[in-house]
Protein backbone atom coordinates (compact mmCIF):
# COMPACT_ATOMS: atom_id res chain seq x y z
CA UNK A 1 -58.44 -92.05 53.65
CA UNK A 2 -56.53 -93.55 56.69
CA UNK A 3 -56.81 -96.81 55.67
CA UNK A 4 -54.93 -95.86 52.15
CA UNK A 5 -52.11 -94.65 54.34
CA UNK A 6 -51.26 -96.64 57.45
CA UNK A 7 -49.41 -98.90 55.09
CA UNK A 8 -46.81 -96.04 55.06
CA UNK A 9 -46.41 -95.69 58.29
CA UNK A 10 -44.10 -96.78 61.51
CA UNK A 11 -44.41 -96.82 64.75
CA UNK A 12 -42.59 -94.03 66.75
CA UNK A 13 -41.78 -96.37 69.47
CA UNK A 14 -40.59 -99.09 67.66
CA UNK A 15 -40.84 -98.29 64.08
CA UNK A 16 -42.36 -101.31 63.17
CA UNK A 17 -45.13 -101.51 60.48
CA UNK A 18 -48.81 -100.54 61.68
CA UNK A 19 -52.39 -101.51 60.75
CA UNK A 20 -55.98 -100.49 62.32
CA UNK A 21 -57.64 -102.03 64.33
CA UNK A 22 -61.24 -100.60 64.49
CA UNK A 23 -60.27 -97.09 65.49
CA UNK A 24 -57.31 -97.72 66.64
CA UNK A 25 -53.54 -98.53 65.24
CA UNK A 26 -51.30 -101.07 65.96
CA UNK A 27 -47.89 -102.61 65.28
CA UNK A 28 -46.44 -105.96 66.70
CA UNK A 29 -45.28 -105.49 69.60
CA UNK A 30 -48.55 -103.89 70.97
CA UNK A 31 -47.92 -100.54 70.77
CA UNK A 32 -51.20 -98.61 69.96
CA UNK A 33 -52.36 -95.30 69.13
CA UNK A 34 -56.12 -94.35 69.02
CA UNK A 35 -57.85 -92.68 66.28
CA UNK A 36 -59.40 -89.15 67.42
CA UNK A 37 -62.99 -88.10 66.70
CA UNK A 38 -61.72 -85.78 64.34
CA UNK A 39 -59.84 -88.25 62.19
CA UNK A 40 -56.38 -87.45 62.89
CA UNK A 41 -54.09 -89.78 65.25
CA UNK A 42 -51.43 -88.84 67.62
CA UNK A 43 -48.11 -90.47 66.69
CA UNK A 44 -46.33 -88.29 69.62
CA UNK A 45 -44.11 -89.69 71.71
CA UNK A 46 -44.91 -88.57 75.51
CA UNK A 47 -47.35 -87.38 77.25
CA UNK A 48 -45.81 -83.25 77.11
CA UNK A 49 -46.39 -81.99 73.77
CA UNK A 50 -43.19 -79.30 72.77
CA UNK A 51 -43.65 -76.16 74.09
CA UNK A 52 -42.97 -75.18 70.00
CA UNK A 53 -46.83 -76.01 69.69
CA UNK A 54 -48.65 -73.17 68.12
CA UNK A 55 -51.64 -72.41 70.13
CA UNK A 56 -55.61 -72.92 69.50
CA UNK A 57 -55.44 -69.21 68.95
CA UNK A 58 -52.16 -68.65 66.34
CA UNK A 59 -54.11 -71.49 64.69
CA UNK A 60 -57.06 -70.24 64.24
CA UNK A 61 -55.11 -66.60 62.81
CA UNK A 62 -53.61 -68.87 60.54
CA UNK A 63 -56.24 -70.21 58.88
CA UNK A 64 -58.82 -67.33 59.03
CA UNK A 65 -55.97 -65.77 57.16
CA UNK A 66 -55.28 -68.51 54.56
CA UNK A 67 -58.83 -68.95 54.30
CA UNK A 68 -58.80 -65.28 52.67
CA UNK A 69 -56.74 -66.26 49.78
CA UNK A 70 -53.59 -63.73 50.27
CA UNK A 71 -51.09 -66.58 50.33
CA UNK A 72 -52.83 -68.52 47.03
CA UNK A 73 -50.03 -67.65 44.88
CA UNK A 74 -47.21 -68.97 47.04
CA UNK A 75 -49.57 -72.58 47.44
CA UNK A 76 -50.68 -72.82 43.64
CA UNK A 77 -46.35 -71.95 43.27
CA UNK A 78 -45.31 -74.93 45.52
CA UNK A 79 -48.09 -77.33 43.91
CA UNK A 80 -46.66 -76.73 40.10
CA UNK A 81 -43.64 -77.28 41.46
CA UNK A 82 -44.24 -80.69 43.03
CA UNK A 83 -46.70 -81.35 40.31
CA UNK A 84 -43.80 -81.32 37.97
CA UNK A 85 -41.90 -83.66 40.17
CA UNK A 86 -44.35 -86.44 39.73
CA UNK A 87 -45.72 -86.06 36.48
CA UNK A 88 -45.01 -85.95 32.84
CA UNK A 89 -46.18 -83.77 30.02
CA UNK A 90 -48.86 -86.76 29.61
CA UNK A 91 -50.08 -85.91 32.77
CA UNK A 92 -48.34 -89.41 34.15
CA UNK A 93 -44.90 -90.16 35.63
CA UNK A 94 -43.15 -92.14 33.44
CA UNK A 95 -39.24 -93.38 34.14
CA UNK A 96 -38.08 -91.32 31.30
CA UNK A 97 -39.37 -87.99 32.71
CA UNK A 98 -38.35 -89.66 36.26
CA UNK A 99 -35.13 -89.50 35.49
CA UNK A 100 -34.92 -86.43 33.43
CA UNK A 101 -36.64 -84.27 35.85
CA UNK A 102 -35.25 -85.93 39.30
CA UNK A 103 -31.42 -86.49 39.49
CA UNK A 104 -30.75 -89.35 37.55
CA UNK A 105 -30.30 -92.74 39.24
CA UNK A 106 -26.87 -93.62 40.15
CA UNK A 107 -26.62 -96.83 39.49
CA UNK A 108 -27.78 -100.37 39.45
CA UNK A 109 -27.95 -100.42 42.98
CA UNK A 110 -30.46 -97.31 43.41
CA UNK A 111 -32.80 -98.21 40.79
CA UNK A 112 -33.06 -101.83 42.90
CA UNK A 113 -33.68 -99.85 46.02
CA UNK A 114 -36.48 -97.41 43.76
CA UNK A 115 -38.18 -100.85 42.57
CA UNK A 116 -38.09 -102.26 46.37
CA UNK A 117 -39.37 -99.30 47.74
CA UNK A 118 -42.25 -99.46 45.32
CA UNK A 119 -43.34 -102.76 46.73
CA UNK A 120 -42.97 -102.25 50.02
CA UNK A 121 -44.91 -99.19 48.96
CA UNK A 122 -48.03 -101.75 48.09
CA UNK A 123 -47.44 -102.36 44.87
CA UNK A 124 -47.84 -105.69 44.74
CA UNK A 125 -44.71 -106.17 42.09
CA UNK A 126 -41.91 -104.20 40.86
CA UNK A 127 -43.12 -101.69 38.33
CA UNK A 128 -42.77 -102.88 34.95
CA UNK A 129 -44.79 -99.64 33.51
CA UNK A 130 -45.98 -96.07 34.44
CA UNK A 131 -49.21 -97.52 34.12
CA UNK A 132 -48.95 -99.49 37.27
CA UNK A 133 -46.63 -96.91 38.98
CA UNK A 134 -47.32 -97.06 42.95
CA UNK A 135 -49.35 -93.85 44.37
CA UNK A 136 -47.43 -90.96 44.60
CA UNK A 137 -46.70 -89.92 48.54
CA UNK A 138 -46.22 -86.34 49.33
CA UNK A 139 -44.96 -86.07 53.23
CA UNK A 140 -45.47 -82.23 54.62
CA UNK A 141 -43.09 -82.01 57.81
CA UNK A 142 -45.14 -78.98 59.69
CA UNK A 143 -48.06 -78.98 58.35
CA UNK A 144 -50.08 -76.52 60.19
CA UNK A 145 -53.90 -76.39 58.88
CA UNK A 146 -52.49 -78.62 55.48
CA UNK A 147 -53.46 -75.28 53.36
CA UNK A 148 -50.45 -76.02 51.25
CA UNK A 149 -50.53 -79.54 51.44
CA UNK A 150 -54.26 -79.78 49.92
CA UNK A 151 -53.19 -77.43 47.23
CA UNK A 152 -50.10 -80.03 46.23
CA UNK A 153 -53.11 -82.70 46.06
CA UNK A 154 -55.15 -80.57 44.50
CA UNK A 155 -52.50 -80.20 41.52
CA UNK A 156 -51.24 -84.32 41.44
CA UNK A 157 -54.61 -86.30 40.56
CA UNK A 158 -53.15 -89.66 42.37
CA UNK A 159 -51.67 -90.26 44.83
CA UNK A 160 -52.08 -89.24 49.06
CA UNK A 161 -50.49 -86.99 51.43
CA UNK A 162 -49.24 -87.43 54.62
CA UNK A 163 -49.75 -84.05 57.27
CA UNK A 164 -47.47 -84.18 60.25
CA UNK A 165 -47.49 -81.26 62.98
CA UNK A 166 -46.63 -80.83 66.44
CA UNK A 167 -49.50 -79.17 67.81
CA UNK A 168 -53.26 -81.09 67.72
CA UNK A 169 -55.11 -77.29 66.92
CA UNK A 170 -53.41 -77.54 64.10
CA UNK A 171 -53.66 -81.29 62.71
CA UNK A 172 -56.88 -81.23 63.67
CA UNK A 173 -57.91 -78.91 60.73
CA UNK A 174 -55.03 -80.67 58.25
CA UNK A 175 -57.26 -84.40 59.44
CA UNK A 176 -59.85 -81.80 56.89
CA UNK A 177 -57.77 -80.33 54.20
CA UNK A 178 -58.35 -82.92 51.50
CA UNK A 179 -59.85 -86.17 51.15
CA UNK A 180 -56.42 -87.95 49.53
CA UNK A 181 -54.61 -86.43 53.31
CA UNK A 182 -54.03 -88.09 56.73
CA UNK A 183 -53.14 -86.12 59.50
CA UNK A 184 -50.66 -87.36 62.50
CA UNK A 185 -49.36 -85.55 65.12
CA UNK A 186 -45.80 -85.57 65.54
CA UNK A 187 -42.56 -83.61 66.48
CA UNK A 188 -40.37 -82.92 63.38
CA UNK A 189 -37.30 -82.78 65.28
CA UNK A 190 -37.31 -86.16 66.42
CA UNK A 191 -37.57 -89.68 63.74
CA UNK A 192 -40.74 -89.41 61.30
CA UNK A 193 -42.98 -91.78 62.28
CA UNK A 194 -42.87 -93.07 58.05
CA UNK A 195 -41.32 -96.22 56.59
CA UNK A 196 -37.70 -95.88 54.83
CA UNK A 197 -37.88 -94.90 51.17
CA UNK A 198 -41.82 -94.35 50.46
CA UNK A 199 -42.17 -90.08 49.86
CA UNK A 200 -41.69 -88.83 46.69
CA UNK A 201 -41.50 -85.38 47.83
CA UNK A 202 -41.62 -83.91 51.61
CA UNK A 203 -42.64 -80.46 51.61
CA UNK A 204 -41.43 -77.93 54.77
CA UNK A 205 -42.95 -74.54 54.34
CA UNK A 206 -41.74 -72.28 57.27
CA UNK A 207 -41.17 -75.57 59.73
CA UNK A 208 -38.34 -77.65 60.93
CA UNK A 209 -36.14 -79.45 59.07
CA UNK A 210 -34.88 -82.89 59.91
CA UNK A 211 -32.51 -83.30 57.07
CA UNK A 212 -31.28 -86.93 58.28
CA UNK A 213 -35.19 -87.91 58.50
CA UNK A 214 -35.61 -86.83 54.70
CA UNK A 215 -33.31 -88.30 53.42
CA UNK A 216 -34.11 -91.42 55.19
CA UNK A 217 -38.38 -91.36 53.87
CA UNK A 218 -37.63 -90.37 50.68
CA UNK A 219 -37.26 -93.11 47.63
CA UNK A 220 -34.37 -92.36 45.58
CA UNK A 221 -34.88 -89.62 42.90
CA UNK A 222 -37.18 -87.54 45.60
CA UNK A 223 -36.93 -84.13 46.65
CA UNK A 224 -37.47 -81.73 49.35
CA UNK A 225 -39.16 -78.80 48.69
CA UNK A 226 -38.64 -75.40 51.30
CA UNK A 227 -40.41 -72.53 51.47
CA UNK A 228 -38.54 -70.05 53.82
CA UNK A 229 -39.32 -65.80 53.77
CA UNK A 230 -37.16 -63.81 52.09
CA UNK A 231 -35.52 -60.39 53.20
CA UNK A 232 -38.54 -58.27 51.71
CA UNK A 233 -41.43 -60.52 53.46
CA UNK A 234 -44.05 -58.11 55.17
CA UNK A 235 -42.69 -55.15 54.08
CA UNK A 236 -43.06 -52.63 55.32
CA UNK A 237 -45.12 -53.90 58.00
CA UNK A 238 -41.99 -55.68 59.61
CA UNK A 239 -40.33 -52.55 59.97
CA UNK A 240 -43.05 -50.31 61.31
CA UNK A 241 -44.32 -52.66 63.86
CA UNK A 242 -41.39 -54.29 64.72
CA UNK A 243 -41.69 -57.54 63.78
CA UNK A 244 -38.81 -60.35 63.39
CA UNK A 245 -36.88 -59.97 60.05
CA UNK A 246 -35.37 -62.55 58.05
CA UNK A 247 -31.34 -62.39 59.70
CA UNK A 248 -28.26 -63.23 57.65
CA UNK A 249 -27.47 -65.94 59.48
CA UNK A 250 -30.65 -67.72 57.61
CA UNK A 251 -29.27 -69.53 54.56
CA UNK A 252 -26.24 -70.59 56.70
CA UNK A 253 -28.69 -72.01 58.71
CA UNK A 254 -31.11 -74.04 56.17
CA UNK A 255 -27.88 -75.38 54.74
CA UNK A 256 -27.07 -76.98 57.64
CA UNK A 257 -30.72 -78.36 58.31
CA UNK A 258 -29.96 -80.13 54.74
CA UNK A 259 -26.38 -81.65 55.63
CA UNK A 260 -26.65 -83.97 52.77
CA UNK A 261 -28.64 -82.33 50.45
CA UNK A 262 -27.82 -80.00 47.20
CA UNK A 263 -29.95 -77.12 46.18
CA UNK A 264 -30.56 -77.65 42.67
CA UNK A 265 -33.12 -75.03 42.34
CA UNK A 266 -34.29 -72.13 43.51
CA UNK A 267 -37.35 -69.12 42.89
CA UNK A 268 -38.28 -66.25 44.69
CA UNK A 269 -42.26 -65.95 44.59
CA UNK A 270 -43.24 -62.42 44.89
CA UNK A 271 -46.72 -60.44 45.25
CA UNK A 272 -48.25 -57.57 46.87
CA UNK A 273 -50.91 -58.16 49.39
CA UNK A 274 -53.59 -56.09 50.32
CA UNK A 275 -54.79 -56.02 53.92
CA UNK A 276 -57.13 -54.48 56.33
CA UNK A 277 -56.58 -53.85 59.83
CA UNK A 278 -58.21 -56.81 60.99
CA UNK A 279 -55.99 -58.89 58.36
CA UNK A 280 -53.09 -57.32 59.72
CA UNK A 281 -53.36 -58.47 62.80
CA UNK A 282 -53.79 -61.61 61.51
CA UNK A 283 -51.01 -62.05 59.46
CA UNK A 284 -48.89 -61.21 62.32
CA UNK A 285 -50.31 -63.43 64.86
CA UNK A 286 -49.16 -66.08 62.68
CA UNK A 287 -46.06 -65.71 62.47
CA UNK A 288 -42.74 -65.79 64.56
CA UNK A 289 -43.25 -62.61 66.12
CA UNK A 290 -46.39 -64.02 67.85
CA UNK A 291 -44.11 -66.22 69.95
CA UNK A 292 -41.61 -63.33 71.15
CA UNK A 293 -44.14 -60.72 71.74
CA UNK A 294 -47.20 -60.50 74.07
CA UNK A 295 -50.02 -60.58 72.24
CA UNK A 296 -51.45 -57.03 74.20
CA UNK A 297 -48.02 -55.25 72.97
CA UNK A 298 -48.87 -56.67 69.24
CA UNK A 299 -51.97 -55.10 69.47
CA UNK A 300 -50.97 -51.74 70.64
CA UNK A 301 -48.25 -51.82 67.99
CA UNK A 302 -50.55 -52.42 65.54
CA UNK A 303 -52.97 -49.35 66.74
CA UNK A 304 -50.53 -47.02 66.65
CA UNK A 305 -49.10 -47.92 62.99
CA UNK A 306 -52.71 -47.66 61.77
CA UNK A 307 -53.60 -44.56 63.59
CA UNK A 308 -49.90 -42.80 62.39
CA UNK A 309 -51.11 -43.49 58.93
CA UNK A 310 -54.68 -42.70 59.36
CA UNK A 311 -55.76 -46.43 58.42
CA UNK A 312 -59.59 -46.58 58.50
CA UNK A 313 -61.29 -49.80 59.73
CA UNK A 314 -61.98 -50.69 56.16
CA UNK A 315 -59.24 -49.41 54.51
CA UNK A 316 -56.33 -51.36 52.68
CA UNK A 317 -52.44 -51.67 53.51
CA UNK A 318 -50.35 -52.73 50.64
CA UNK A 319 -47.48 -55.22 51.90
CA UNK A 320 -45.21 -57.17 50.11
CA UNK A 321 -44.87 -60.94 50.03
CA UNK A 322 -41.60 -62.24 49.34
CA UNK A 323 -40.39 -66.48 49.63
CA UNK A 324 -37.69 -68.62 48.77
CA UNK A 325 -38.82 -71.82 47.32
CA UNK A 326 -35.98 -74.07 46.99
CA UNK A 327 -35.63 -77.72 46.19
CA UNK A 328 -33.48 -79.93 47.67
CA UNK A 329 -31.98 -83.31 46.47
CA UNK A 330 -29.88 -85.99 48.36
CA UNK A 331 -25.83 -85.57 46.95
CA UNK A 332 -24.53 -88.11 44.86
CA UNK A 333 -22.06 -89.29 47.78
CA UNK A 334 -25.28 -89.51 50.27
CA UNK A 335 -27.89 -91.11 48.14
CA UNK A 336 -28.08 -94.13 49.95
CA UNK A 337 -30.41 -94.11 53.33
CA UNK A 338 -28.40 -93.53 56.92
């Protein structure tokens, strides 16, 4: 699947286009980056990779977690949701439902820049037709394990996704996810190693967000699409062991990630989960609280909330799951890429 998507990409030294070269990529002025057994490639700048990395082991939580199914509902949410983006009631995108269900094109201008971006995209002419419309590109900024990402491909029958995540635990396992995926590791927080104007949506579910970078990969019409915890997450797990709660300061704060950007919609997705000690632990070794706590005093924490409640091994805690899943589109008066 690598070769479908290096035409999408740009070096993060230079940002010129790449191509392979056996197992290896390359742009034109020589920069290279080698293709890992696993099939992902590191697109990191520097040899130090961010001390935001999640670890082998908050990786490995995550996705024996995922792997249970207790987040399903929030994935198979956030793939109808892009599904809808990209494709009509005919099960196609068509420029009719394009601009119906994506802020309408501005202008002349834009709808030049769409048709440009679709050949730069690969293909081959301006698009006459939704027949011949290019591949849709879905970019996930923090990928982790691509769990969600695989369910968005799962939903949207063309088209490829593009998995970017600091740490290699992690992209290793998203270089899996889904045949139609590529997997690159890369710091959000600094430029997106992705030619101007090719994503048609860019996911971020409880990552970074590089609002100038968005806006600059995404073709006109796109979205961004967050997924961010709301007050009642882990309830009441977060208040009997202590955990990090979602502060007010939050939606001040993802506004200001998305300078540039309006919310035009927004859901809360809401279900109970039902855990066992061991998925307990779990669930909170994945999450924020894992980096401000020792793991030891997590685990004692957890002991003593199970054994004030009398919690047998294989007994069930009911929590609540609670997320905000917005999406974001560029304002009118900042349409046009930075």
């Amino acid at each position: 699947m690598l070769a479908d998507i290096i035409k999408y990409l740009a070096c993060p030294v230079c940002a010129r286009e790449m191509w392979s070269a056996g197992d290896t990529l390359r742009c034109a002025e020589g920069h290279a980056y080698d293709v890992a057994k696993q099939g992902y490639v590191s697109l990191l700048v520097g040899s130090r990779t961010p001390g935001t990395a999640d670890s082998a082991a908050m990786v490995a939580a995550r996705a024996e977690f995922l792997g249970t199914g207790h987040y399903a509902p929030l994935a198979d949410a956030l793939a109808e949701s892009v599904r809808l983006r990209i494709v009509g009631a005919n099960g196609r995108e068509d420029d009719a439902f394009r601009r119906d269900r994506f802020s309408a094109l501005p202008d002349a201008a834009a709808e030049k820049a769409y048709r440009s971006a679709a050949v730069a995209r690969g293909a081959g002419t301006a698009r006459q037709d939704a027949d011949h419309a290019p591949e849709p590109v879905i970019v996930d900024a923090g990928a982790g394990t691509g769990y969600y990402l695989a369910a968005v491909l799962r939903a949207v029958d063309r088209g490829i996704g593009m998995a970017f995540d600091v740490s290699k635990h992690a992209v290793r396992r998203a270089a899996r996810a889904h045949p139609r995926a590529g997997a690159f590791v890369a710091d959000v927080w600094r430029p997106l190693p992705i030619r101007d104007g090719v994503a048609d949506v860019v996911i971020d579910v409880f990552a970074p967000r590089n609002g100038p970078e968005f806006r600059r990969v995404l073709r006109p019409g796109g979205a961004v699409m967050v997924v961010t915890p709301a007050q009642a997450h882990l309830s009441p797990l977060v208040q009997e062991l202590g955990l990090l709660s979602v502060d007010e300061e939050k939606e001040r704060r993802l506004a200001r990630s998305l300078e540039g950007f309006d919310e035009t919609e927004r859901r809360t997705v809401e279900f109970d989960l039902e855990l066992s000690p061991d998925e307990i632990a779990g669930v909170v070794g994945m999450g924020p609280s894992a980096w401000h706590t020792e793991a030891t005093e997590l685990t004692e924490r957890i002991s003593s909330f199970l054994s004030r409640f009398a919690v047998k091994k294989r007994e069930k805690v009911t929590a609540k799951a609670a997320f905000h899943l917005s999406i974001f589109e560029a304002s009118p008066r900042s349409r046009a890429v930075p």
